[in-house]
Protein backbone atom coordinates (compact mmCIF):
# COMPACT_ATOMS: atom_id res chain seq x y z
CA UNK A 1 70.76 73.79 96.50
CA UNK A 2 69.42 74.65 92.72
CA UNK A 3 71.88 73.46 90.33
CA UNK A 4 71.45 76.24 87.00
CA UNK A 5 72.95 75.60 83.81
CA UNK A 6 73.62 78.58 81.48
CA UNK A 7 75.43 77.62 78.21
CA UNK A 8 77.28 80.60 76.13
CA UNK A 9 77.01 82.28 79.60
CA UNK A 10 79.67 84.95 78.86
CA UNK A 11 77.65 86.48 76.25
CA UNK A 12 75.40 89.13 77.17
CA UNK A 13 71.84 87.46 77.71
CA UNK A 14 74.31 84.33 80.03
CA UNK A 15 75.98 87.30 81.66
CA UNK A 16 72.84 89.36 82.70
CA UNK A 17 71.12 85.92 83.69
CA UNK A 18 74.18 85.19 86.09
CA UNK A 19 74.01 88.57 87.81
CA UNK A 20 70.71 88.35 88.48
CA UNK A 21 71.08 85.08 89.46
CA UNK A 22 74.12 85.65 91.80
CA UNK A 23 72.10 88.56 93.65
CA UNK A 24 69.48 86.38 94.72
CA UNK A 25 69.74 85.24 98.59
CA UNK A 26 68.75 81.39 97.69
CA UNK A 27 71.06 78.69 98.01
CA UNK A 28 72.15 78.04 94.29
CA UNK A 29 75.09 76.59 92.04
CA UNK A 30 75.38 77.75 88.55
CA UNK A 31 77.37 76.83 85.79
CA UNK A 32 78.13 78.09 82.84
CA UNK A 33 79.88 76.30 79.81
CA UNK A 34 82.03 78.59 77.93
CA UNK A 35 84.21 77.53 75.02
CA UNK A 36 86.54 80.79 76.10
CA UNK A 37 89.84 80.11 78.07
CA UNK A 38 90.36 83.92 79.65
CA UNK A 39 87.65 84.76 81.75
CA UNK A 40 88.72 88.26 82.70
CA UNK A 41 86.32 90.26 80.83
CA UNK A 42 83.64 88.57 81.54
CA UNK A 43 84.03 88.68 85.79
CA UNK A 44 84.84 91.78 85.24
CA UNK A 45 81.32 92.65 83.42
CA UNK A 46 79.82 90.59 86.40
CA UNK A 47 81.61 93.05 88.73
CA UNK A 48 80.27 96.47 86.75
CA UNK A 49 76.46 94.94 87.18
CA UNK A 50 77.39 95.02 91.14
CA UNK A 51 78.30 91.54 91.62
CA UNK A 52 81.18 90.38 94.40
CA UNK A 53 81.04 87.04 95.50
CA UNK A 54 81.57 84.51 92.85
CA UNK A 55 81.53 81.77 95.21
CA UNK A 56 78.45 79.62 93.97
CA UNK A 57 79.82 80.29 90.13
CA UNK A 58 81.39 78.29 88.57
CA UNK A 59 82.45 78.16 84.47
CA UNK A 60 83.53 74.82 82.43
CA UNK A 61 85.18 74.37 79.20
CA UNK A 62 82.74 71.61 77.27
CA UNK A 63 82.50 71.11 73.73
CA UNK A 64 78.46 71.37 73.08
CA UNK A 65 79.24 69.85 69.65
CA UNK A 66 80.61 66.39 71.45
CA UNK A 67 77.19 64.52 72.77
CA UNK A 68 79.50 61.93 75.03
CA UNK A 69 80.47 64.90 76.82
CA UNK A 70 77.52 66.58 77.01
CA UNK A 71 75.52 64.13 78.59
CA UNK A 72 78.16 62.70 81.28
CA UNK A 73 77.74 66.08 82.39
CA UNK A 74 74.08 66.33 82.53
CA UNK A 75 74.11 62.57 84.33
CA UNK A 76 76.41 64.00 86.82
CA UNK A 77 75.70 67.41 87.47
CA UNK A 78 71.81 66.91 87.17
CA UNK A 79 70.73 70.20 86.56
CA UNK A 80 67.59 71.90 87.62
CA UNK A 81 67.25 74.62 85.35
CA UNK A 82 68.96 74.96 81.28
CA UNK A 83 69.21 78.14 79.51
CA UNK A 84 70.77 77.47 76.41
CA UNK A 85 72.08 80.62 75.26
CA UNK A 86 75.19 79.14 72.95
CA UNK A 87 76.19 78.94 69.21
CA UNK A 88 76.54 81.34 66.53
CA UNK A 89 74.70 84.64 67.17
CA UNK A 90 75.73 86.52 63.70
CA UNK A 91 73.07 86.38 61.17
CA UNK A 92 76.03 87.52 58.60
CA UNK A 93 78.81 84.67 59.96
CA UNK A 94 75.71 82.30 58.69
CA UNK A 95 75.11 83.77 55.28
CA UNK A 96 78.91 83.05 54.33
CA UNK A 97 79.75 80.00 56.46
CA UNK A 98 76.14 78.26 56.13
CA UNK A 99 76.51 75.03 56.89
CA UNK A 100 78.95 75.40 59.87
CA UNK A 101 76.29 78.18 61.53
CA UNK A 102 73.32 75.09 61.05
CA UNK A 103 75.48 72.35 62.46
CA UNK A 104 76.07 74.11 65.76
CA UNK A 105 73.01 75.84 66.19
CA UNK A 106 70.58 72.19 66.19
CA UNK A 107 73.79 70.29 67.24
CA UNK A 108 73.77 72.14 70.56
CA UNK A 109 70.64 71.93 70.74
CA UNK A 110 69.81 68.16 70.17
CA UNK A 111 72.60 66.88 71.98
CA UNK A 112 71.31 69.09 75.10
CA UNK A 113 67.82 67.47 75.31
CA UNK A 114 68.65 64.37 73.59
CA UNK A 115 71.21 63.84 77.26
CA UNK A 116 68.03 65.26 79.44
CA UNK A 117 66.56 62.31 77.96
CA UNK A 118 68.74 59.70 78.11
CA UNK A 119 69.25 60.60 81.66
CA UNK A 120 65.89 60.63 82.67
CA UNK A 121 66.29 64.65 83.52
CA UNK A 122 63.58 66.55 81.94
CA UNK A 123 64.81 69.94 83.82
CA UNK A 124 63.35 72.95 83.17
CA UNK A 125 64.98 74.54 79.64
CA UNK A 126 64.87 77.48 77.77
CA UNK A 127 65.67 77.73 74.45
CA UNK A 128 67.14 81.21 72.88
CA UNK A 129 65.22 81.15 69.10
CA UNK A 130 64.91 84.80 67.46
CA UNK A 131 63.11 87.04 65.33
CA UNK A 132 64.73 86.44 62.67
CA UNK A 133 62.70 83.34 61.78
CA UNK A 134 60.13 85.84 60.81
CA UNK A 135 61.47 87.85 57.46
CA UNK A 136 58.30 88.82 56.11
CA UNK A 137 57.42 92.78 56.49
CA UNK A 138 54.16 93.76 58.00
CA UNK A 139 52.30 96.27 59.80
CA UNK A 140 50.88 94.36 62.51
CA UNK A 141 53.18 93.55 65.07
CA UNK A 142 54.78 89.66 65.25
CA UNK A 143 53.24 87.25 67.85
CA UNK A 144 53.34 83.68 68.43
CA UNK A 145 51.05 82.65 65.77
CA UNK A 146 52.58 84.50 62.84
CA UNK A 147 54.23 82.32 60.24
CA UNK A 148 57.82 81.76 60.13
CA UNK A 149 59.42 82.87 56.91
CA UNK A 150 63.24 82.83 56.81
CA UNK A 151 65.75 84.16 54.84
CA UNK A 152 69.38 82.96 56.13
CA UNK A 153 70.78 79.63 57.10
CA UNK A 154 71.10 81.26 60.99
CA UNK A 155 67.01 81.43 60.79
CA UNK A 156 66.76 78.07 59.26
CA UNK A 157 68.21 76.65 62.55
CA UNK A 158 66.43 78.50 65.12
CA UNK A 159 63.08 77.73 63.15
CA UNK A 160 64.43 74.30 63.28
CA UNK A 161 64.63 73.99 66.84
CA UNK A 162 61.64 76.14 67.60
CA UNK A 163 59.20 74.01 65.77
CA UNK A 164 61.21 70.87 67.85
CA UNK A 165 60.06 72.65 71.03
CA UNK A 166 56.37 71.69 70.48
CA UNK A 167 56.96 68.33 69.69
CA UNK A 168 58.61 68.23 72.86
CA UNK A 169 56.10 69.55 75.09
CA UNK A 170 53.44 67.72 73.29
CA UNK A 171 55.59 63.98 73.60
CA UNK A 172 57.31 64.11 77.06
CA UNK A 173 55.02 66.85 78.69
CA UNK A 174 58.01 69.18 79.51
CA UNK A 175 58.34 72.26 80.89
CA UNK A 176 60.23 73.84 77.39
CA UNK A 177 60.24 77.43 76.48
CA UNK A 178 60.74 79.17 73.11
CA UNK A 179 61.95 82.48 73.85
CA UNK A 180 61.18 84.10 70.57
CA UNK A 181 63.50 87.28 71.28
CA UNK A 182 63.50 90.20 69.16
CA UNK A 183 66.58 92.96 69.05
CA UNK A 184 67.86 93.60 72.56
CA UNK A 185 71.17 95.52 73.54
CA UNK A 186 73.79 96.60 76.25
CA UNK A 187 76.97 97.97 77.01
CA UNK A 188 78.54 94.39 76.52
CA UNK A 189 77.00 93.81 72.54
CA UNK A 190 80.14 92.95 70.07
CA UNK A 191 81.31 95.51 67.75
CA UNK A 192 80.10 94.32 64.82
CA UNK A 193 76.55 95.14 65.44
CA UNK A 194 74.84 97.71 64.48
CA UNK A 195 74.05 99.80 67.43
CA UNK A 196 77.67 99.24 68.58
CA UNK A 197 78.95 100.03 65.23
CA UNK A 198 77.09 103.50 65.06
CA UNK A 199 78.31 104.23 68.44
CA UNK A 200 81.99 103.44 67.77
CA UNK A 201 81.40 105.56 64.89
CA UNK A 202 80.35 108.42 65.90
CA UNK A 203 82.71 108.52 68.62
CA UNK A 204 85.41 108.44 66.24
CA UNK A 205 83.53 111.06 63.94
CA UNK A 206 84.04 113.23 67.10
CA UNK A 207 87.39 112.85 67.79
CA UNK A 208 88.73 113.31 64.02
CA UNK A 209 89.09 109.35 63.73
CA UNK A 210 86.86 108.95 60.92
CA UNK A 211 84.87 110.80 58.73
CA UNK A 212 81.69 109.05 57.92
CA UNK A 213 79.64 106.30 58.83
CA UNK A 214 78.29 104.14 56.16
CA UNK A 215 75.03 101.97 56.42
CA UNK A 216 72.35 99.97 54.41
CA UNK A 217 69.14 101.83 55.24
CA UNK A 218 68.11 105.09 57.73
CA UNK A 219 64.31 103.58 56.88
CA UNK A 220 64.47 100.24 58.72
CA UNK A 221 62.08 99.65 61.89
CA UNK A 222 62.77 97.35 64.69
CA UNK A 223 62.09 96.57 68.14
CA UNK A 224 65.01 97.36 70.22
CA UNK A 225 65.24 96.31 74.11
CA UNK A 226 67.52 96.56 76.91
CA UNK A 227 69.12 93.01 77.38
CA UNK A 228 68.69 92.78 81.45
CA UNK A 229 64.69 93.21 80.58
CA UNK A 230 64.87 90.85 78.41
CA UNK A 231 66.50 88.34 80.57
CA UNK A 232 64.21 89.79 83.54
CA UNK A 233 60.97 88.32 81.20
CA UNK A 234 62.84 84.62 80.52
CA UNK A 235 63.79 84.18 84.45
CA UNK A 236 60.23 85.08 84.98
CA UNK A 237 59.00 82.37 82.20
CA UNK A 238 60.99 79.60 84.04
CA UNK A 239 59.65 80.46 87.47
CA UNK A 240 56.29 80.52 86.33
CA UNK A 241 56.83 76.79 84.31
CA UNK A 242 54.89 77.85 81.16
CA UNK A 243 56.36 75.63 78.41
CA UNK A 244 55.15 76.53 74.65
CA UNK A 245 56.75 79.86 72.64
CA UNK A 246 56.58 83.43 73.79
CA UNK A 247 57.49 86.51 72.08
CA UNK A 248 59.74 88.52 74.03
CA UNK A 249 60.57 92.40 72.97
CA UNK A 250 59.52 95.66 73.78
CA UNK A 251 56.56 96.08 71.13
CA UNK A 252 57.57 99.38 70.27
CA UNK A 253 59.19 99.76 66.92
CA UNK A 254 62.16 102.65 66.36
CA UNK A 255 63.48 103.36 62.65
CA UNK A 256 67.32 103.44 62.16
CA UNK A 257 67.09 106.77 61.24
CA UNK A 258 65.97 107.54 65.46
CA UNK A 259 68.67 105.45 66.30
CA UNK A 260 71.53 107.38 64.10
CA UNK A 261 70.44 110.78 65.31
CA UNK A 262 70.03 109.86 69.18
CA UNK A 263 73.79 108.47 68.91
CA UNK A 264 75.26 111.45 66.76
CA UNK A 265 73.06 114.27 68.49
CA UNK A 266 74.98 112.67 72.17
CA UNK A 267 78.56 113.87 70.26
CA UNK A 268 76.75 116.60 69.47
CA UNK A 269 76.65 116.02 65.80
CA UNK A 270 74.71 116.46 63.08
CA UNK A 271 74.20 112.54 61.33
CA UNK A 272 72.98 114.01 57.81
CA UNK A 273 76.77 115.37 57.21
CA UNK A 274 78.64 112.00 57.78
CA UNK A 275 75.89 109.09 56.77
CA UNK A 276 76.10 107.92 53.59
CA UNK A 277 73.81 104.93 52.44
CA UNK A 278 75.10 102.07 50.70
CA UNK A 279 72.44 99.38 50.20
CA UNK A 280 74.57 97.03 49.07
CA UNK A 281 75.48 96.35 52.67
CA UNK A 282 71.70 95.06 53.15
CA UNK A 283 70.30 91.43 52.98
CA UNK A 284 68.47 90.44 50.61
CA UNK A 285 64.50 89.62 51.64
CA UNK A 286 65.29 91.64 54.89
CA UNK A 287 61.54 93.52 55.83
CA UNK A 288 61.64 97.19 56.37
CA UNK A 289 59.87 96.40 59.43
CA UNK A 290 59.72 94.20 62.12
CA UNK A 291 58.04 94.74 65.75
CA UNK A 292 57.30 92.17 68.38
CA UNK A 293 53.66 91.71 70.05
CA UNK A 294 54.78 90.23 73.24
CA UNK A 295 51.02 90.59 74.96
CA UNK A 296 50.82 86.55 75.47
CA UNK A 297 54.07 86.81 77.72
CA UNK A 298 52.83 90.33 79.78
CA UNK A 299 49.63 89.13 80.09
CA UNK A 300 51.45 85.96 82.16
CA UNK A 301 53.97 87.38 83.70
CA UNK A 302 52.75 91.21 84.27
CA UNK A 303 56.28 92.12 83.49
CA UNK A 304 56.62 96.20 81.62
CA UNK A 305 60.09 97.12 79.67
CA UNK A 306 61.36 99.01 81.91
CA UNK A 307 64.29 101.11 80.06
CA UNK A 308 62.73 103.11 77.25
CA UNK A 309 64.69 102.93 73.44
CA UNK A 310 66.45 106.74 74.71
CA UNK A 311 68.27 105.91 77.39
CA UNK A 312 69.10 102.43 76.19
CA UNK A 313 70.79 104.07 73.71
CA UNK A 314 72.21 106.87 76.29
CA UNK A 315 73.54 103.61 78.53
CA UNK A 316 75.17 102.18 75.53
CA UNK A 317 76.70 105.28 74.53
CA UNK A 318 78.07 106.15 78.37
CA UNK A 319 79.41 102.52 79.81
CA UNK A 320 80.95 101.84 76.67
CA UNK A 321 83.43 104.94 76.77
């Protein structure tokens, strides 16, 4: 039996992962380490992606930040597989609690290999980085050999990490991945970003809740996914043991402005009489555009996107009533 480690599991890339996962007919344990007490929401999620049986699931409450802990459990358990999907996840939470944001991100991180080590278990592990360690705008799409250039303390880290990664593989020979992942949504994204905010918004423009929706920028260009391809392409990295850094998004690049009118024109409204722009609201050094070029990871895997930008949105809009 594979033993599967998913940390932050109940956040939308752990809880895609664990459905996918739990629908396979292998013999397989997983577990996830959560730092949340109720668990409702989240087996219910599991249950709206089709999932019954829970049996082979199981979820722990471990500090990440505590290293004692950390690797007692990797000694014992002896995991096969990582996915380290934990720590902070808001590039905003890092801008105005900086050094907090660092300290989890590479403490997680370190203290995760650092017991693989010690224990003599160089499993399989993938590390979540992001696209925001590139902040620089440019036409030509973002692979693995653009420079980083970052532009918030939540970058720093991931860089950090990321540019551990090839130490790693280099020293020890082991099977690490970089998942460089650029935007990617679902029904189960927080509130407080952006395509759920525009969403909530417009809903509420509709029924008489509100009366505007205010934003930094229509002009904006990114490279939105659908989070279940996304974690489609990082089960398929692990299976096919390529260690080094991969770019994962769609490659296809969709302006804010796209993105507002798909969600109002849905409520059948018209986005022009409630947007107002405020760019205040944006970060500094953000670029106006930023689109992945994920051709090393489909030309080893032969995996397509497979829900276009539309009806990601459409999905979003409809399982989030």
């Amino acid at each position: 039996m594979k033993n599967i480690l998913i940390t932050g599991i109940t956040g939308q890339d752990g809880l895609f992962l664990t459905s996918k996962l739990l629908k396979m007919d292998v013999p397989i344990k997983i577990t996830g380490i959560s730092r949340q007490y109720n668990l409702d929401t989240f087996y219910s999620n599991l249950k709206s992606l089709g999932n019954k049986d829970f049996s082979s699931l199981q979820i722990l409450n471990i500090d990440l930040l505590k290293y004692d802990d950390i690797f007692k459990f990797i000694s014992e358990v002896k995991p096969e597989e990582i996915y380290n999907f934990s720590g902070p996840s808001s590039v905003y939470d890092s801008i105005l609690n900086p050094s907090i944001s660092k300290y989890q991100i590479i403490t997680i991180f370190d203290n995760l290999i650092n017991a693989c080590i010690e224990s003599k278990n160089l499993v399989s592990f993938f590390q979540a980085s992001s696209s925001e360690i590139y902040s620089s705008s440019s036409d030509v799409p973002i692979d693995e050999e653009t420079e980083p250039m970052t532009n918030s303390p939540y970058a720093e880290a991931k860089l950090a990490n990321h540019l551990k990664i090839q130490k790693l593989n280099e020293d020890f020979n082991w099977n690490i991945i970089s998942g460089i992942m650029f935007n990617h949504e679902s029904e189960f994204r927080g509130k407080k970003y952006l395509i759920s905010k525009i969403i909530n918004s417009a809903r509420n423009i509709k029924e008489h809740k509100e009366t505007e929706l205010v934003i930094g920028s229509l002009e904006y260009i990114r490279d939105w996914s659908f989070a279940g391809d996304i974690v489609n392409s990082i089960y398929e990295l692990m299976r096919l043991k390529s260690s080094g850094a991969y770019v994962i998004g769609s490659g296809v690049g969709n302006s804010i402005e796209t993105l507002v009118n798909l969600v109002f024109s849905y409520f059948d409204l018209e986005y022009t009489e409630y947007v107002k722009i405020d760019d205040t609201l944006l970060r500094k050094g953000d670029p106006i555009v930023k689109i992945a070029n994920p051709k090393k990871l489909k030309d080893l895997s032969k995996l397509e996107t497979y829900l276009s930008f539309d009806n990601l949105i459409v999905r979003c809009i409809e399982k989030t009533c």
